[in-house]
C-alpha atoms as a PDB file:
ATOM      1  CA  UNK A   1      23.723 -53.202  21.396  1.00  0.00           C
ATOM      2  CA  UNK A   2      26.019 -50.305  22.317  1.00  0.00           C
ATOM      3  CA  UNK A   3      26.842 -47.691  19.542  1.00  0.00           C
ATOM      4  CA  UNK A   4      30.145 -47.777  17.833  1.00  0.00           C
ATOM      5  CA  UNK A   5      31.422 -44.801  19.292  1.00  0.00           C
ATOM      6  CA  UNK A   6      30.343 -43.019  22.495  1.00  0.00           C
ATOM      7  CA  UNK A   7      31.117 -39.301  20.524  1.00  0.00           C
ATOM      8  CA  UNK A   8      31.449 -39.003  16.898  1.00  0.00           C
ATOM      9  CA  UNK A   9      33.001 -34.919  16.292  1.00  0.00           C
ATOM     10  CA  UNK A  10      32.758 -33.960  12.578  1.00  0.00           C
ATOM     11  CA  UNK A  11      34.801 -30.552  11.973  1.00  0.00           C
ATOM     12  CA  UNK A  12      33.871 -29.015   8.815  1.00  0.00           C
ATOM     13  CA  UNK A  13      37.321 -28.350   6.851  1.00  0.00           C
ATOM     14  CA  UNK A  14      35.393 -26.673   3.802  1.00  0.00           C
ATOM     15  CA  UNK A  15      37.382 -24.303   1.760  1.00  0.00           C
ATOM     16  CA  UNK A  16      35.967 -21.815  -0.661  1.00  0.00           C
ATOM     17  CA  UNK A  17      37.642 -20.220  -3.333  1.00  0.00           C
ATOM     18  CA  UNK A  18      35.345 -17.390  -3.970  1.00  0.00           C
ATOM     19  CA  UNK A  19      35.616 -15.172  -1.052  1.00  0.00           C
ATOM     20  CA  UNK A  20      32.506 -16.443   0.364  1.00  0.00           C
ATOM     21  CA  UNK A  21      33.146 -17.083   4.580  1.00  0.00           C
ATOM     22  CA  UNK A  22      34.295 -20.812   5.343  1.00  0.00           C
ATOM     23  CA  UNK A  23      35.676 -22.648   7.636  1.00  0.00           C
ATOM     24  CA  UNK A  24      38.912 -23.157   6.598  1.00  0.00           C
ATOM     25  CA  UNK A  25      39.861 -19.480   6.543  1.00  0.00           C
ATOM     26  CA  UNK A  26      39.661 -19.866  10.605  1.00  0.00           C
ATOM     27  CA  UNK A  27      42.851 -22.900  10.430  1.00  0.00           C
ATOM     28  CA  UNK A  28      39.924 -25.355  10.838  1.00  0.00           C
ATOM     29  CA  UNK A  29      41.929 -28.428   9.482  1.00  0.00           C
ATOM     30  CA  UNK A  30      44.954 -27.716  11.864  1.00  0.00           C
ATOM     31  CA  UNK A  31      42.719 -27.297  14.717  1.00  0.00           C
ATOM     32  CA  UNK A  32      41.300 -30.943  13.871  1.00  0.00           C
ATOM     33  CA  UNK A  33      44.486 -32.304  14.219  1.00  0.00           C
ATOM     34  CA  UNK A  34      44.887 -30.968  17.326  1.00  0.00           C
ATOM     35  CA  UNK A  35      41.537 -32.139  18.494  1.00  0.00           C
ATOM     36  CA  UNK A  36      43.003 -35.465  17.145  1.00  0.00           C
ATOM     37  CA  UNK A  37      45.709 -35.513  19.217  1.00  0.00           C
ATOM     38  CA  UNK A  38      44.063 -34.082  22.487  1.00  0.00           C
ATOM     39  CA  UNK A  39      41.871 -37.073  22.408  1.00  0.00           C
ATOM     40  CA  UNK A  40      44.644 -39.828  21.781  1.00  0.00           C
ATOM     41  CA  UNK A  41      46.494 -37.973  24.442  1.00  0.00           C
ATOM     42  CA  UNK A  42      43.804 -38.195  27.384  1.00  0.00           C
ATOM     43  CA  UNK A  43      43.344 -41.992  25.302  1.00  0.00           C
ATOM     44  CA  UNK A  44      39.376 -41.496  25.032  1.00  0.00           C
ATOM     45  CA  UNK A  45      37.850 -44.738  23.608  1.00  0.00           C
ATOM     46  CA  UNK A  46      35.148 -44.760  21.219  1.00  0.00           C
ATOM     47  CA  UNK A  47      35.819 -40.962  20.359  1.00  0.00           C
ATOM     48  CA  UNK A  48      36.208 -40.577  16.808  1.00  0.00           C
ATOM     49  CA  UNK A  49      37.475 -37.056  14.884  1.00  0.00           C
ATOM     50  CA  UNK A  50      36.644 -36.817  11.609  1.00  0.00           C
ATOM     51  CA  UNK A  51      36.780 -33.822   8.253  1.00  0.00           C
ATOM     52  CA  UNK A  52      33.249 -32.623   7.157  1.00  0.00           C
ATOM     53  CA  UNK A  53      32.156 -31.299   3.967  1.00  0.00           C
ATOM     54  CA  UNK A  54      30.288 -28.174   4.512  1.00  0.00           C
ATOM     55  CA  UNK A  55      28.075 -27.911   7.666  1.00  0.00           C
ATOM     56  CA  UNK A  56      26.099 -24.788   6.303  1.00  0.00           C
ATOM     57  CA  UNK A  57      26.891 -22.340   9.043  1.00  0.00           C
ATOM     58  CA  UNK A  58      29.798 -20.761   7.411  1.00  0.00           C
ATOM     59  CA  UNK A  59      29.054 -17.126   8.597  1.00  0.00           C
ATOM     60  CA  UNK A  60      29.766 -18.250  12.253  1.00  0.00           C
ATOM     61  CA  UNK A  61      32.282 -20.538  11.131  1.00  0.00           C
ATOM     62  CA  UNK A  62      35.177 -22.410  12.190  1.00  0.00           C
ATOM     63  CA  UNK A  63      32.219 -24.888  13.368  1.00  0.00           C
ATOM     64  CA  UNK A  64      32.055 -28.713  14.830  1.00  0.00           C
ATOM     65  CA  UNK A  65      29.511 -30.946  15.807  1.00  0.00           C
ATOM     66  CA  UNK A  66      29.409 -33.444  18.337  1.00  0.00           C
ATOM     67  CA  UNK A  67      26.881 -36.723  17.597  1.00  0.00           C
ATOM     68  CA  UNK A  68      24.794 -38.400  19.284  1.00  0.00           C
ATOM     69  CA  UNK A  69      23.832 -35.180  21.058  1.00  0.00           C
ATOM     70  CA  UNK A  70      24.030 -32.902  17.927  1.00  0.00           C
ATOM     71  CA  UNK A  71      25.704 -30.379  19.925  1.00  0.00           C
ATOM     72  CA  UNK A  72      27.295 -27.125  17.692  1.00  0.00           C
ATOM     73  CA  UNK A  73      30.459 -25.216  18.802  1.00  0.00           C
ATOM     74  CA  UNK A  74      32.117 -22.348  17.559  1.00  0.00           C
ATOM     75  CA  UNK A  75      35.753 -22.500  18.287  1.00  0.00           C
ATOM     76  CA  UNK A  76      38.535 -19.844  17.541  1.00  0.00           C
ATOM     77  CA  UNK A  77      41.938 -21.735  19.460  1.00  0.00           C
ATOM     78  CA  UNK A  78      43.477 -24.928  21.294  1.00  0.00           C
ATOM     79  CA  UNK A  79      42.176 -23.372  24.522  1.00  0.00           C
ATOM     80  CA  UNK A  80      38.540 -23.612  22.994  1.00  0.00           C
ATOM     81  CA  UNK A  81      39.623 -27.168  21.966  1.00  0.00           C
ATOM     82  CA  UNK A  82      40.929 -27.944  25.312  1.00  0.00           C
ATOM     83  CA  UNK A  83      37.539 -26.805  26.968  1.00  0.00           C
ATOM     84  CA  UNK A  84      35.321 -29.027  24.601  1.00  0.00           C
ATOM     85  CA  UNK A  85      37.319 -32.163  25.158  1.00  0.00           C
ATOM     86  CA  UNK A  86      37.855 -31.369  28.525  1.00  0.00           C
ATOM     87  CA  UNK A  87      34.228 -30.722  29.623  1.00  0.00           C
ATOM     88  CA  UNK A  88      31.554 -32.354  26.660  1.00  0.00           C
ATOM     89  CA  UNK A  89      34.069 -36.002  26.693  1.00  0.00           C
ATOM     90  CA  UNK A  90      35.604 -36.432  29.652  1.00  0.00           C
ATOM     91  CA  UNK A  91      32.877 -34.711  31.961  1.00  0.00           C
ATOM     92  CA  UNK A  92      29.637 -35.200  29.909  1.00  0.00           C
ATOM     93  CA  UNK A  93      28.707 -31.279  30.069  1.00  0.00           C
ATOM     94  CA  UNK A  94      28.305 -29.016  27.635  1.00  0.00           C
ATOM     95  CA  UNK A  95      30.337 -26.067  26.847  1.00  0.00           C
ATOM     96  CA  UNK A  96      27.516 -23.380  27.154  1.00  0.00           C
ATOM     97  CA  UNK A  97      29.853 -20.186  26.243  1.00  0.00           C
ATOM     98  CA  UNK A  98      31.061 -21.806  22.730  1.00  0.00           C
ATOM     99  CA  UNK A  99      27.602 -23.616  21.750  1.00  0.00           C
ATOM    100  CA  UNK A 100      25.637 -22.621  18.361  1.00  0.00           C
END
């Protein structure tokens, strides 16, 4: 049997309230919905895009990860977006310059 889905992308969303770094700060949710949309665009099957809870890396934060590999990336902007979909999805490689 096949898994479900062929990438699985959590993006943390976490917000703090204290001052403490988080992802959020960095437009993380906004960026997920663009992720979203990149991936319906290019109409990548068994890709699914979902909110996390806290990932725990919140100093290097806005952070994703990308199962079944368990590949980290630091992203900042669509263009960073672009790249991941672009290369980890729809090529198989892994975006070296952005990975944590």
């Amino acid at each position: 049997m096949t898994d479900f889905y062929k990438y699985h992308l959590f993006f943390c969303t976490h917000q703090r309230d204290d001052g403490t770094p988080h992802c959020q700060a960095h437009d993380a949710q906004n960026l997920r919905e663009y992720a979203k949309q990149r991936v319906k665009q290019h109409k990548l099957k068994r890709v699914r895009v979902n909110n996390s809870g806290c990932l725990n890396r919140c100093a290097l934060g806005p952070m994703l990860v990308i199962y079944p590999e368990g590949v980290w990336y630091q992203y900042t902007n669509e263009h960073d977006i672009d790249e991941i979909i672009d290369s980890h999805l729809i090529q198989g490689k892994i975006v070296e310059r952005l990975k944590r």
